[in-house]
N, C-alpha and C. Protein backbone atom coordinates (compact mmCIF):
# COMPACT_ATOMS: atom_id res chain seq x y z
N UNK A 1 34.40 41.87 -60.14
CA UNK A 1 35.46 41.95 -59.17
C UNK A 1 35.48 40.71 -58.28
N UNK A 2 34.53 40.79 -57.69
CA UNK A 2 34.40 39.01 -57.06
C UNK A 2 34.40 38.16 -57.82
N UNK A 3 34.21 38.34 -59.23
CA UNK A 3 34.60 36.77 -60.17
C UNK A 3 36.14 36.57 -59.93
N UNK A 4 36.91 37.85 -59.95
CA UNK A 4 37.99 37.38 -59.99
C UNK A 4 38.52 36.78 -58.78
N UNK A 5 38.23 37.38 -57.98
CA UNK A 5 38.30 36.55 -56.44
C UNK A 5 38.24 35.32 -56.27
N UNK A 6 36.89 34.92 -57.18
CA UNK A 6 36.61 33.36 -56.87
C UNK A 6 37.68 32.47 -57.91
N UNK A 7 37.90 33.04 -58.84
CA UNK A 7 38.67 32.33 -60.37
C UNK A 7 40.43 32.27 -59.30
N UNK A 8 40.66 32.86 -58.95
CA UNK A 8 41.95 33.16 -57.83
C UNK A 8 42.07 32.08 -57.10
N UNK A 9 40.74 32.08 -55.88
CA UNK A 9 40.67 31.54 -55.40
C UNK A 9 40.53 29.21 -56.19
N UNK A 10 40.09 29.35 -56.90
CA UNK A 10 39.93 28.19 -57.35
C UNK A 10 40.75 27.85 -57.69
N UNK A 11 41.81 28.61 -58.68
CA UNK A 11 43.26 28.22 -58.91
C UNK A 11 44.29 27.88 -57.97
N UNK A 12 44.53 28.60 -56.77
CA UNK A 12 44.90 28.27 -55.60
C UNK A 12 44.85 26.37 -55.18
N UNK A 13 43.37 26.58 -55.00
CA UNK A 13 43.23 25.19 -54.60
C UNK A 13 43.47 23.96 -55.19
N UNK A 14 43.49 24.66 -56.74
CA UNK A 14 43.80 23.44 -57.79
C UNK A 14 45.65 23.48 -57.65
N UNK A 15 45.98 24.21 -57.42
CA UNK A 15 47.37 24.38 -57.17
C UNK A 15 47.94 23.54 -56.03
N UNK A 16 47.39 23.43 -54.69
CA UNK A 16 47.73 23.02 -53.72
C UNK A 16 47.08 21.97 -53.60
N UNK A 17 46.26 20.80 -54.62
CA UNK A 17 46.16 19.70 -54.43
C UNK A 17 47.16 18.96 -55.20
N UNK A 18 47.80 19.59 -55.88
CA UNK A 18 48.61 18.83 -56.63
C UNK A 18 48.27 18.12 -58.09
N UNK A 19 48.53 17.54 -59.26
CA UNK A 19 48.61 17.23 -60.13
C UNK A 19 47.52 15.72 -60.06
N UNK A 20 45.91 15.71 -60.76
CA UNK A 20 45.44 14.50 -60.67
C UNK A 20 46.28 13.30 -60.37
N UNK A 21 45.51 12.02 -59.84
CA UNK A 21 46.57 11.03 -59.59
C UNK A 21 46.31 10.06 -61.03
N UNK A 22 47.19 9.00 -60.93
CA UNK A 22 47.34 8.61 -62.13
C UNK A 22 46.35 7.56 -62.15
N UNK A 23 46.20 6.77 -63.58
CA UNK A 23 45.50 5.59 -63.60
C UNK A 23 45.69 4.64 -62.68
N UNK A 24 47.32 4.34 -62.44
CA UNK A 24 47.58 3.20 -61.70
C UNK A 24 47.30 3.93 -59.94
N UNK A 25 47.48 4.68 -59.65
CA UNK A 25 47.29 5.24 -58.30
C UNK A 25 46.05 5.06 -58.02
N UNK A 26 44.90 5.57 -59.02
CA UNK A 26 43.47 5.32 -58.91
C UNK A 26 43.02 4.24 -59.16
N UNK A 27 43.51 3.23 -59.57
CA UNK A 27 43.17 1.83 -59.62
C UNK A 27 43.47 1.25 -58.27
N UNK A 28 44.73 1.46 -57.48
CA UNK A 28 45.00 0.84 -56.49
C UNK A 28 44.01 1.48 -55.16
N UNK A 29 44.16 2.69 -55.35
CA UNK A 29 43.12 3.56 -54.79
C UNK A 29 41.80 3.03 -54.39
N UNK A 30 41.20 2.64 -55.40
CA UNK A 30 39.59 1.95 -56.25
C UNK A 30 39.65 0.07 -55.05
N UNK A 31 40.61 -0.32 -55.52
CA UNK A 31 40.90 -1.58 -54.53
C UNK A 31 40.82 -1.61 -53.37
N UNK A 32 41.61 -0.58 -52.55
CA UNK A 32 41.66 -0.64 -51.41
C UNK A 32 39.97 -0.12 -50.83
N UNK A 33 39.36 0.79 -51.21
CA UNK A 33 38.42 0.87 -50.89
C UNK A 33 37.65 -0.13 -50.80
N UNK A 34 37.23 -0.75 -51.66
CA UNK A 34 36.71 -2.51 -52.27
C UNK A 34 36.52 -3.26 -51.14
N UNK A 35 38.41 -3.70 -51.03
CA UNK A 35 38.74 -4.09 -50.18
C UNK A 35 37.89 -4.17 -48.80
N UNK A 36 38.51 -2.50 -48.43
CA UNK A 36 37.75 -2.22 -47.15
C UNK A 36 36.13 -2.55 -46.47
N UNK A 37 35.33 -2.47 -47.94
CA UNK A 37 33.91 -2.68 -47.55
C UNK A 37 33.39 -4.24 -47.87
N UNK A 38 34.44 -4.70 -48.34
CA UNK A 38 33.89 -5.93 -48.58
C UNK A 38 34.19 -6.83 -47.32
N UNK A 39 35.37 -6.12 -46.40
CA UNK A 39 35.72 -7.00 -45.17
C UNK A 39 34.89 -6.46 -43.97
N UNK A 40 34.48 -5.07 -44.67
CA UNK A 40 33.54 -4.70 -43.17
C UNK A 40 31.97 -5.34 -43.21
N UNK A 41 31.48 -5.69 -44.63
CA UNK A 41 30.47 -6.33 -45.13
C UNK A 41 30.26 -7.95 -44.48
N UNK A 42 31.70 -8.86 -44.69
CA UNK A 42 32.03 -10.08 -43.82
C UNK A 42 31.89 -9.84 -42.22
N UNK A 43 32.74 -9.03 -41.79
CA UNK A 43 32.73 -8.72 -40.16
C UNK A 43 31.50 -8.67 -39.77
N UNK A 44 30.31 -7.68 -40.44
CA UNK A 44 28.54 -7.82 -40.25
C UNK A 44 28.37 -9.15 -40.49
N UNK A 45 28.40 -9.71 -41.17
CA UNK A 45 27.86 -10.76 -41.30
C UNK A 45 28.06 -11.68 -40.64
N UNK A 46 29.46 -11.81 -40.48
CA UNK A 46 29.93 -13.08 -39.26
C UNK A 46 29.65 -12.74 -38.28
N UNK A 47 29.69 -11.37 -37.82
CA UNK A 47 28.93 -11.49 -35.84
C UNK A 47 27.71 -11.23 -35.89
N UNK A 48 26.85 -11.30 -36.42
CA UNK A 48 25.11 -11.34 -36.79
C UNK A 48 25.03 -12.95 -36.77
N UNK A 49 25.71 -13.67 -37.76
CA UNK A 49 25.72 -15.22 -37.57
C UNK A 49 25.94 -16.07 -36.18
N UNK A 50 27.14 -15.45 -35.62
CA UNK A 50 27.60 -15.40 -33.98
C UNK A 50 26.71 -15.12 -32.94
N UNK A 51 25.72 -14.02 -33.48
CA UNK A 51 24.66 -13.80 -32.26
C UNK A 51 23.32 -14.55 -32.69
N UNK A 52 23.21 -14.91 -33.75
CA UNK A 52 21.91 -15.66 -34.07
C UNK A 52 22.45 -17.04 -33.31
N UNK A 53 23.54 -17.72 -33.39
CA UNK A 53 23.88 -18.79 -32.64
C UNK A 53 23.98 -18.76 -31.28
N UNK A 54 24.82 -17.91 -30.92
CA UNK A 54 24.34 -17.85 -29.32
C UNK A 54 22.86 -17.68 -29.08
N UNK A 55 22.32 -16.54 -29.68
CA UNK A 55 20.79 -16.87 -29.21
C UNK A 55 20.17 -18.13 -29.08
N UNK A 56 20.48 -18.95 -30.63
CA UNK A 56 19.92 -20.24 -31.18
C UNK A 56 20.17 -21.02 -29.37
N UNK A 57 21.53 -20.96 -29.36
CA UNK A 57 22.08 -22.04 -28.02
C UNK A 57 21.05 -21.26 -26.61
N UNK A 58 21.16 -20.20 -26.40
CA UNK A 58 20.48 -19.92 -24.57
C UNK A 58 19.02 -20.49 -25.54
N UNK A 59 18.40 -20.42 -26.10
CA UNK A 59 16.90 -21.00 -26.18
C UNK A 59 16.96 -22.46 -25.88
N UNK A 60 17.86 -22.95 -26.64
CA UNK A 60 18.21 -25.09 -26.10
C UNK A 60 18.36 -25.24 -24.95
N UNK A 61 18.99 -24.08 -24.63
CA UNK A 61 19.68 -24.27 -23.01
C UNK A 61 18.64 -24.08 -21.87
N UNK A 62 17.44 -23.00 -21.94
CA UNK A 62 16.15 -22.71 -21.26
C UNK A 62 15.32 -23.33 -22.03
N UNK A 63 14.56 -23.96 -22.59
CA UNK A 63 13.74 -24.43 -23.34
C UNK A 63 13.71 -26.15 -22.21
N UNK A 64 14.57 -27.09 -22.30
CA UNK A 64 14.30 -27.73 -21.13
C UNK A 64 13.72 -27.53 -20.00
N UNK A 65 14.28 -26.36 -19.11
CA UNK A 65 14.14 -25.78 -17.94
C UNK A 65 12.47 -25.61 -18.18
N UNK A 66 11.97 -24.47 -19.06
CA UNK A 66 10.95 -24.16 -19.13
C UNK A 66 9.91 -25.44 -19.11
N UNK A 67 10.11 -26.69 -20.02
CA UNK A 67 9.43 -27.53 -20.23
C UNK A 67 8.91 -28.18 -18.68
N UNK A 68 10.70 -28.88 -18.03
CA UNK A 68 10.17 -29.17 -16.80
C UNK A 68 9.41 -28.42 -15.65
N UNK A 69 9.83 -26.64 -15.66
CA UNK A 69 9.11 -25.99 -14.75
C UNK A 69 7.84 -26.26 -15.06
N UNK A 70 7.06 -26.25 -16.46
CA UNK A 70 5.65 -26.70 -17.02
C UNK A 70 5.19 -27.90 -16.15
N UNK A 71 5.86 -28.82 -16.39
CA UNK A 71 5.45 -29.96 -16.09
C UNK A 71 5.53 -30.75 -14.68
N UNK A 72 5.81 -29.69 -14.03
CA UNK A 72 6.56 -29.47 -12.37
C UNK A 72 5.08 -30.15 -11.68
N UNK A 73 5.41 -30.94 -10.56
CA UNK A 73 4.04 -31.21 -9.99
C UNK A 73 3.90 -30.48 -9.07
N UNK A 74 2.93 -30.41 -8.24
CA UNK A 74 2.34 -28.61 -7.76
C UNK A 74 2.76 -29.48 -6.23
N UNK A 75 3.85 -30.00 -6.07
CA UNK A 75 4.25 -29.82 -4.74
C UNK A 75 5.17 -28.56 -4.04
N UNK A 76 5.25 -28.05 -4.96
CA UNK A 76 6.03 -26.41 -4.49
C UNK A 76 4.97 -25.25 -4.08
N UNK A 77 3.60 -25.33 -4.28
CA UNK A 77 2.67 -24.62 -3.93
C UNK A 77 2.44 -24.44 -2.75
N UNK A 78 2.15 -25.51 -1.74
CA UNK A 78 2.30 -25.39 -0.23
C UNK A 78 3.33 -24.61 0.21
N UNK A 79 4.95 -24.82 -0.28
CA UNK A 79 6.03 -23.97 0.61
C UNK A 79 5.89 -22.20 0.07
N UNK A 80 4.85 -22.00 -0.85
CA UNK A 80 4.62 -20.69 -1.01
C UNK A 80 3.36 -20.33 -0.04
N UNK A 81 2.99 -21.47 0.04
CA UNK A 81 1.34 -20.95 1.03
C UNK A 81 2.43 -20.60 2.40
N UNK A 82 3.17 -21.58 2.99
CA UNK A 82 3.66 -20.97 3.91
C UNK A 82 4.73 -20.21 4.14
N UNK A 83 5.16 -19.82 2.83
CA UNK A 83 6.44 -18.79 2.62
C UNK A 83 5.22 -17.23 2.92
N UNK A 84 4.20 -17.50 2.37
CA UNK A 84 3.25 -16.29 2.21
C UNK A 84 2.49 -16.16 3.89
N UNK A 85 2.03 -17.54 4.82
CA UNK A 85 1.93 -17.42 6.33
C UNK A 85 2.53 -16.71 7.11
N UNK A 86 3.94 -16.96 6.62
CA UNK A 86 4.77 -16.58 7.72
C UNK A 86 5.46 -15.20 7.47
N UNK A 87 5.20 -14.86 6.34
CA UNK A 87 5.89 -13.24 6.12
C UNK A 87 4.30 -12.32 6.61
N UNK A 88 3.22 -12.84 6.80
CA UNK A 88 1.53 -12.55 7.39
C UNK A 88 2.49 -12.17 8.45
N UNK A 89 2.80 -13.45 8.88
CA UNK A 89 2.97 -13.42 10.82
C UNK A 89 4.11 -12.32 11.35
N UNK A 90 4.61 -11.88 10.30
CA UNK A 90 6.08 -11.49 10.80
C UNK A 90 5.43 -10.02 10.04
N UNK A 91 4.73 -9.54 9.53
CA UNK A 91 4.20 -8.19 9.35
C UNK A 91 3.39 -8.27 10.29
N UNK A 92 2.66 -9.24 10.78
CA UNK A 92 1.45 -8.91 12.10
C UNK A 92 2.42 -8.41 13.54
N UNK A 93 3.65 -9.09 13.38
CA UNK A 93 4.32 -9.03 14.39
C UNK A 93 5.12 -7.48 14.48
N UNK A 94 5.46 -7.11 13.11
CA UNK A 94 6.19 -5.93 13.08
C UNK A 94 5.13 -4.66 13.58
N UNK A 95 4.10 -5.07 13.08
CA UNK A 95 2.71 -3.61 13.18
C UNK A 95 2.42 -3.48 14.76
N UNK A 96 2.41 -5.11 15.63
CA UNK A 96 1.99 -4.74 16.57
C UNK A 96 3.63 -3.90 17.45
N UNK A 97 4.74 -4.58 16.64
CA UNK A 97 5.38 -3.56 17.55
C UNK A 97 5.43 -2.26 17.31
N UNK A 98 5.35 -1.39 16.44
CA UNK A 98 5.45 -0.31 16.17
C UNK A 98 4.23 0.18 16.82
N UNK A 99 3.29 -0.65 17.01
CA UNK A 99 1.99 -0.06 17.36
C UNK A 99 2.66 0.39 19.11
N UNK A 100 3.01 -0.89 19.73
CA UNK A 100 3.79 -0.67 21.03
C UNK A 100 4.30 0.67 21.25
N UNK A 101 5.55 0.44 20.35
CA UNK A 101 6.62 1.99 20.24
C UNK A 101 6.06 3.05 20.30
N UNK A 102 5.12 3.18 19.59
CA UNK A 102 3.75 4.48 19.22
C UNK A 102 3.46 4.73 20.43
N UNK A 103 2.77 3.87 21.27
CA UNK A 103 2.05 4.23 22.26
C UNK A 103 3.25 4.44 23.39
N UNK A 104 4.28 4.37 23.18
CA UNK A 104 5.45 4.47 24.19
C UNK A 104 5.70 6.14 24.28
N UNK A 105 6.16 6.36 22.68
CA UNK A 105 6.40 7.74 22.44
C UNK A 105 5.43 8.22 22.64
N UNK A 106 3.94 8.20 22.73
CA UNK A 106 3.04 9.24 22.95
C UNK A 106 3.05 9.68 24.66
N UNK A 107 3.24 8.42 24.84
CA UNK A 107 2.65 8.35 26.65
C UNK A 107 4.14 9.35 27.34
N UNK A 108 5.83 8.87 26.46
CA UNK A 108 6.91 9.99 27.14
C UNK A 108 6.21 11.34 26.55
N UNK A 109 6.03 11.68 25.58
CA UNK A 109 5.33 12.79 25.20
C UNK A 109 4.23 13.72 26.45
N UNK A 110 3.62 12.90 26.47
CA UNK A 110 1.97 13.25 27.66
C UNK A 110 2.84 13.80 29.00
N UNK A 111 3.72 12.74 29.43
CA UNK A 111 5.13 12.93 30.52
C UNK A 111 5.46 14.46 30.26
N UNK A 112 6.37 14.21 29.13
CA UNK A 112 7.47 15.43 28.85
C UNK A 112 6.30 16.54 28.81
N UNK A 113 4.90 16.57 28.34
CA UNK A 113 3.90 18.00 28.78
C UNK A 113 3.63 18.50 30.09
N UNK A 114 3.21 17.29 30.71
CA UNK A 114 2.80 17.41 32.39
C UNK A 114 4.29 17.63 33.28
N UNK A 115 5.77 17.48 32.52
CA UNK A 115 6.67 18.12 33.33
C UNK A 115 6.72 19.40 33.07
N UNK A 116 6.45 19.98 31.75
CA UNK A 116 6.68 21.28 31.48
C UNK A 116 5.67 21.86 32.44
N UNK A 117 4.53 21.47 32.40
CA UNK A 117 3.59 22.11 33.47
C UNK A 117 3.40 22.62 34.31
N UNK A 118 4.16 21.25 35.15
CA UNK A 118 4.90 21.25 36.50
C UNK A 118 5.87 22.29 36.57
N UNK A 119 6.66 22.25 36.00
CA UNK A 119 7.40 23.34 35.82
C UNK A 119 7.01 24.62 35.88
N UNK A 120 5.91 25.07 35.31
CA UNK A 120 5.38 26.41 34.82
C UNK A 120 4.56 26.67 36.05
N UNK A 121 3.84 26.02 36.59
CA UNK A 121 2.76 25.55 37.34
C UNK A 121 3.97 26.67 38.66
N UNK A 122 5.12 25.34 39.02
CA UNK A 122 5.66 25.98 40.03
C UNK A 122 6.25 27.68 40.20
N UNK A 123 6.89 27.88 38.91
CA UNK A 123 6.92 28.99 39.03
C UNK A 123 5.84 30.31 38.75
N UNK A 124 4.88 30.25 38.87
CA UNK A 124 3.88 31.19 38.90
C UNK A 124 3.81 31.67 40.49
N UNK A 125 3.72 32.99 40.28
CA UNK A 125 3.56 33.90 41.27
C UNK A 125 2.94 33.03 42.89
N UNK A 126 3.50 32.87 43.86
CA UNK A 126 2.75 32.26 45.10
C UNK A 126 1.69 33.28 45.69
N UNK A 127 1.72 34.53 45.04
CA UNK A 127 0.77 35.31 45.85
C UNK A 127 -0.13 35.87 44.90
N UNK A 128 -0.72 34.21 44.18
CA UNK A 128 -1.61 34.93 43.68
C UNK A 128 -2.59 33.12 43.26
N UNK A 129 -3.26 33.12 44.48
CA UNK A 129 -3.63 31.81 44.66
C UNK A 129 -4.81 31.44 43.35
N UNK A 130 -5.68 32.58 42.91
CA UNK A 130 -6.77 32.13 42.02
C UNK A 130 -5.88 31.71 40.55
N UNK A 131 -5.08 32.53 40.37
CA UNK A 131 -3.92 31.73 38.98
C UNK A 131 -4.23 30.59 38.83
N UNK A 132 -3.29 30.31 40.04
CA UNK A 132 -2.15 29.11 40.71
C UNK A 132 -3.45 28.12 40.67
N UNK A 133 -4.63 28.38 41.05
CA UNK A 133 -5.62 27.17 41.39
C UNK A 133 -6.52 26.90 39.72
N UNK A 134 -6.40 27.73 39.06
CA UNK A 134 -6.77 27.79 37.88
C UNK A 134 -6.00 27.13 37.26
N UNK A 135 -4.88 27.16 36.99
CA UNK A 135 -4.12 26.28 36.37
C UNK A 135 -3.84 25.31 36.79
N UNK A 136 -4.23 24.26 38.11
CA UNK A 136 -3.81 23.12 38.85
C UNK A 136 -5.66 22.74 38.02
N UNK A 137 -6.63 23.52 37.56
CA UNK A 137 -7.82 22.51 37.41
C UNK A 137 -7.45 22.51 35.91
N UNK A 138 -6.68 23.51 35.56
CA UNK A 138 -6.56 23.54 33.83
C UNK A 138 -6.05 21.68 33.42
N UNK A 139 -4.23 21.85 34.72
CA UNK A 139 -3.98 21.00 34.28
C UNK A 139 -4.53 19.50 34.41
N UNK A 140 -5.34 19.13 35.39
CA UNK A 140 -6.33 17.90 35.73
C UNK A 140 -6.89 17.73 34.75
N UNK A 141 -7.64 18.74 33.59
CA UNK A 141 -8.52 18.58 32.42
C UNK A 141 -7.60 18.20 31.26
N UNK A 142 -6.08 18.57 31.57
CA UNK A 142 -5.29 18.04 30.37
C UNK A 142 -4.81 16.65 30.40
N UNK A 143 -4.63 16.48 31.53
CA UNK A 143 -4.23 15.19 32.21
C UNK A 143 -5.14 13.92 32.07
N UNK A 144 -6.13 14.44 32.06
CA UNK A 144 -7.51 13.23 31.91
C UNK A 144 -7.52 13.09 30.02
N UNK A 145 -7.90 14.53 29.52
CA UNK A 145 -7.75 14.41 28.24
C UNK A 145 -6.52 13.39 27.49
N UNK A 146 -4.92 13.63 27.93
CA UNK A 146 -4.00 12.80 27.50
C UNK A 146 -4.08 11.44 28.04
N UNK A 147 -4.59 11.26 29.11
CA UNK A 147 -4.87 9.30 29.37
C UNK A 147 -6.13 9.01 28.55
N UNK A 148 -7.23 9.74 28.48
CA UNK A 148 -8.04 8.92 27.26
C UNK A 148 -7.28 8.98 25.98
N UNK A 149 -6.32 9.81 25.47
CA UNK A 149 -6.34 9.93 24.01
C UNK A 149 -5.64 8.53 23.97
N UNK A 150 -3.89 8.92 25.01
CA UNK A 150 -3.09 7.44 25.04
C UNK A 150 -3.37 6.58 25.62
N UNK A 151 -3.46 6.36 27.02
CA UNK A 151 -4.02 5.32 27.35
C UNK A 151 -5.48 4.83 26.77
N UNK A 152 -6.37 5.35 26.60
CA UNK A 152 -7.48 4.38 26.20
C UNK A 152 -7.63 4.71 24.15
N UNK A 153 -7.20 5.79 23.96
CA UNK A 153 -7.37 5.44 22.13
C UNK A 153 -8.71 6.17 22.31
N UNK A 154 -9.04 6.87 23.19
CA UNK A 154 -10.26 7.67 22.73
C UNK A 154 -9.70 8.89 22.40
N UNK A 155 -9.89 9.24 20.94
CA UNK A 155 -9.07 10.53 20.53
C UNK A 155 -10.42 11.80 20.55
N UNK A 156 -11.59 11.43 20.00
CA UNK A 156 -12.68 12.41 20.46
C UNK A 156 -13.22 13.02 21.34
N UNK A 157 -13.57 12.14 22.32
CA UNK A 157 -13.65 12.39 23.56
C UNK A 157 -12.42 13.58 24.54
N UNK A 158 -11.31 12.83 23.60
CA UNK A 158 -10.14 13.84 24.60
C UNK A 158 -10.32 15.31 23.48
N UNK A 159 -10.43 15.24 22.74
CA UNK A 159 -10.75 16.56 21.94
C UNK A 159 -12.01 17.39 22.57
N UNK A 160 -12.88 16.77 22.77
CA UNK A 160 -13.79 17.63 23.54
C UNK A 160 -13.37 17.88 24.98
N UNK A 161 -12.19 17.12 25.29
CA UNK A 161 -11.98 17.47 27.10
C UNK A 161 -11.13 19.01 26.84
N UNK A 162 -10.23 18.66 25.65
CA UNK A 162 -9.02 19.84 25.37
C UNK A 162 -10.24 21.01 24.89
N UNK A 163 -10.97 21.54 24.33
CA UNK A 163 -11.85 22.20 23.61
C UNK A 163 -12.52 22.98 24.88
N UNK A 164 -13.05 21.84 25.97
CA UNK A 164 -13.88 22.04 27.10
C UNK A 164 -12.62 23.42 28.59
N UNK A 165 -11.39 22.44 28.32
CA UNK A 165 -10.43 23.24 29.40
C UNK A 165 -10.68 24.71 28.10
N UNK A 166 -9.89 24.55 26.56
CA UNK A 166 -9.73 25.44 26.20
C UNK A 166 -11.23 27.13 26.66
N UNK A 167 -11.56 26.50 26.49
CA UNK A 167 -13.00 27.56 26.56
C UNK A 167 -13.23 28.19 28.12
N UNK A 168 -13.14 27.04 28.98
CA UNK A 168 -13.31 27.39 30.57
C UNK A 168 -11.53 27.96 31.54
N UNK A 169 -10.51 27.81 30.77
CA UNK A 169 -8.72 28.07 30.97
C UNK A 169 -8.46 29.21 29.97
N UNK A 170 -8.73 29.81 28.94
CA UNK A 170 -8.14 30.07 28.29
C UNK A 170 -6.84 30.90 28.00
N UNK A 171 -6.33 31.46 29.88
CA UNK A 171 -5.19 32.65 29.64
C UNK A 171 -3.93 31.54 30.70
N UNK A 172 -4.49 29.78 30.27
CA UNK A 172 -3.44 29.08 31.24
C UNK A 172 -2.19 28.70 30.04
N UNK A 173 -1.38 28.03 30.83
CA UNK A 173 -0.24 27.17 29.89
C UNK A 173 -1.22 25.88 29.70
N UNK A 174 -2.22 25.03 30.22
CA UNK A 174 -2.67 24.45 29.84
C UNK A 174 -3.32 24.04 28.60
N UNK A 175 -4.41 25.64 28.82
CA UNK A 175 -4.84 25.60 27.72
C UNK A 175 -4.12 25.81 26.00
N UNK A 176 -2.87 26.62 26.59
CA UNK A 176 -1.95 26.42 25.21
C UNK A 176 -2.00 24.80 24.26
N UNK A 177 -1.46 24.39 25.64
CA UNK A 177 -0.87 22.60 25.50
C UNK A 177 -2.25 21.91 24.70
N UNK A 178 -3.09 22.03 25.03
CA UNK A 178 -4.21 21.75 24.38
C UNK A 178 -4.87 22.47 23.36
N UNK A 179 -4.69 23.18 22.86
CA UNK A 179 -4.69 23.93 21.94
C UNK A 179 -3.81 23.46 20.46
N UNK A 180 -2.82 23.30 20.84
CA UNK A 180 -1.67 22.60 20.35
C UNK A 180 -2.29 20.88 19.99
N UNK A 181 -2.45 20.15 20.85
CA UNK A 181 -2.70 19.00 21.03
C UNK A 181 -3.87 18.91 20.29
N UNK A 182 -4.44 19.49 20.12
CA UNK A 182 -5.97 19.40 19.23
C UNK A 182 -5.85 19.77 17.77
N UNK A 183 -4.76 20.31 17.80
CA UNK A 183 -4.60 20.35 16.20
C UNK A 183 -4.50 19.72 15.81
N UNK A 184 -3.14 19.27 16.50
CA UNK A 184 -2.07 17.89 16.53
C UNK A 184 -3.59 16.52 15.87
N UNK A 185 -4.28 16.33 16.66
CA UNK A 185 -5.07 15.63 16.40
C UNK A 185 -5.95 15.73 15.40
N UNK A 186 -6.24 17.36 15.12
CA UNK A 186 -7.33 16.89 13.96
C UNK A 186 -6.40 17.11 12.43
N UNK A 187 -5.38 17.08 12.51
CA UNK A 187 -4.45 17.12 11.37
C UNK A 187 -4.18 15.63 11.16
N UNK A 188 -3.73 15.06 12.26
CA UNK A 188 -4.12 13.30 11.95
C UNK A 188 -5.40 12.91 11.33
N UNK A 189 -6.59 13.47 11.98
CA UNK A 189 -7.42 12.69 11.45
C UNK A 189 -8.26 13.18 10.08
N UNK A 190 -7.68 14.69 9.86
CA UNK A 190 -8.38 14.92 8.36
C UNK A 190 -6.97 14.63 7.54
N UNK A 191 -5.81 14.21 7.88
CA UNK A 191 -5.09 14.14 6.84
C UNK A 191 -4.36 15.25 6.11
N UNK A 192 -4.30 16.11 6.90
CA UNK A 192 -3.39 17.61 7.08
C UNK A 192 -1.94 17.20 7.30
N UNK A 193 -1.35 18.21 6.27
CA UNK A 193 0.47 17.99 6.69
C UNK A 193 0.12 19.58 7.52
N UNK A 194 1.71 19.31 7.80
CA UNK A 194 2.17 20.44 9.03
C UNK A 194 2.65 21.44 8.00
């Protein structure tokens, strides 16, 4: 039953291609193909020839260059010694400013804590003097701690001042601030992200 299907089917197709073509159709047929590959065969060949020549030419054309850069006398070495001085001087110059800036932003920082302080400091209860005097020594111990860290670059020392309020302050806003600030610091110095 499916043979006949397929025998159907094959006749069909032999039907709707139409009648073989002739000798002369398939001869001209046979040519043009020829034709076709023998000019796409030239086209390879002539721009392969085209790029071996241009190549051939940029090598003539750098091949001088190269020779004289070879043969260059080493008076261009000095303007690299001081092409290489002066980009020294101008990174020595950039580090120390940033180093500046650094210590700018830390020191408004130390500011912007000791106002919050102030702030907090004032509004605490007036009738309740042992607080109020507790937190005026909290904040003296934070205050000393932030001029060694910024002003003098002693970052240990102020860690043991913050550590020292923390332990002897511990229910002030001070001791928060330092609490904070000591992290702050030992995350710098072991190399901790936030």
């Amino acid at each position: 039953m499916w043979n006949d299907d397929l025998e159907s089917l094959i006749k069909e197709a032999d039907a709707e291609m139409g009648p073989p073509p002739t000798s002369a159709d398939l001869a001209r047929h046979v040519r043009i193909i020829a034709r076709k590959r023998r000019n796409s065969r030239l086209a390879l060949g002539s721009s392969a020839a085209v790029g071996l020549l241009v190549a051939i030419m940029l090598l003539l054309h750098t091949l001088p260059k190269a020779v004289e850069t070879a043969h260059r006398t080493p008076t261009a070495i000095p303007s690299l010694a001081d092409d290489l001085r002066q980009l020294q001087q101008s990174i020595a110059r950039i580090e120390s400013e940033a180093d500046l800036r650094q210590a700018a932003v830390q020191d408004w920082q130390a500011k912007s804590e000791l106002a919050k302080l102030n702030r907090q400091l004032t509004a605490l209860e007036a009738d309740d003097p042992i607080q109020r005097g507790m937190e005026q020594a909290a904040r003296m111990m934070l205050v000393q701690a932030n001029s060694m860290e910024n002003q003098l670059g002693l970052q240990q020392p102020a860690v043991n001042v913050y550590r020292r309020l923390i332990e002897q302050f511990p229910q002030t806003v001070s001791a928060e601030c330092a609490r904070q600030r000591s992290d702050e610091i030992r995350k710098l110095t072991t190399g901790e992200s936030s």
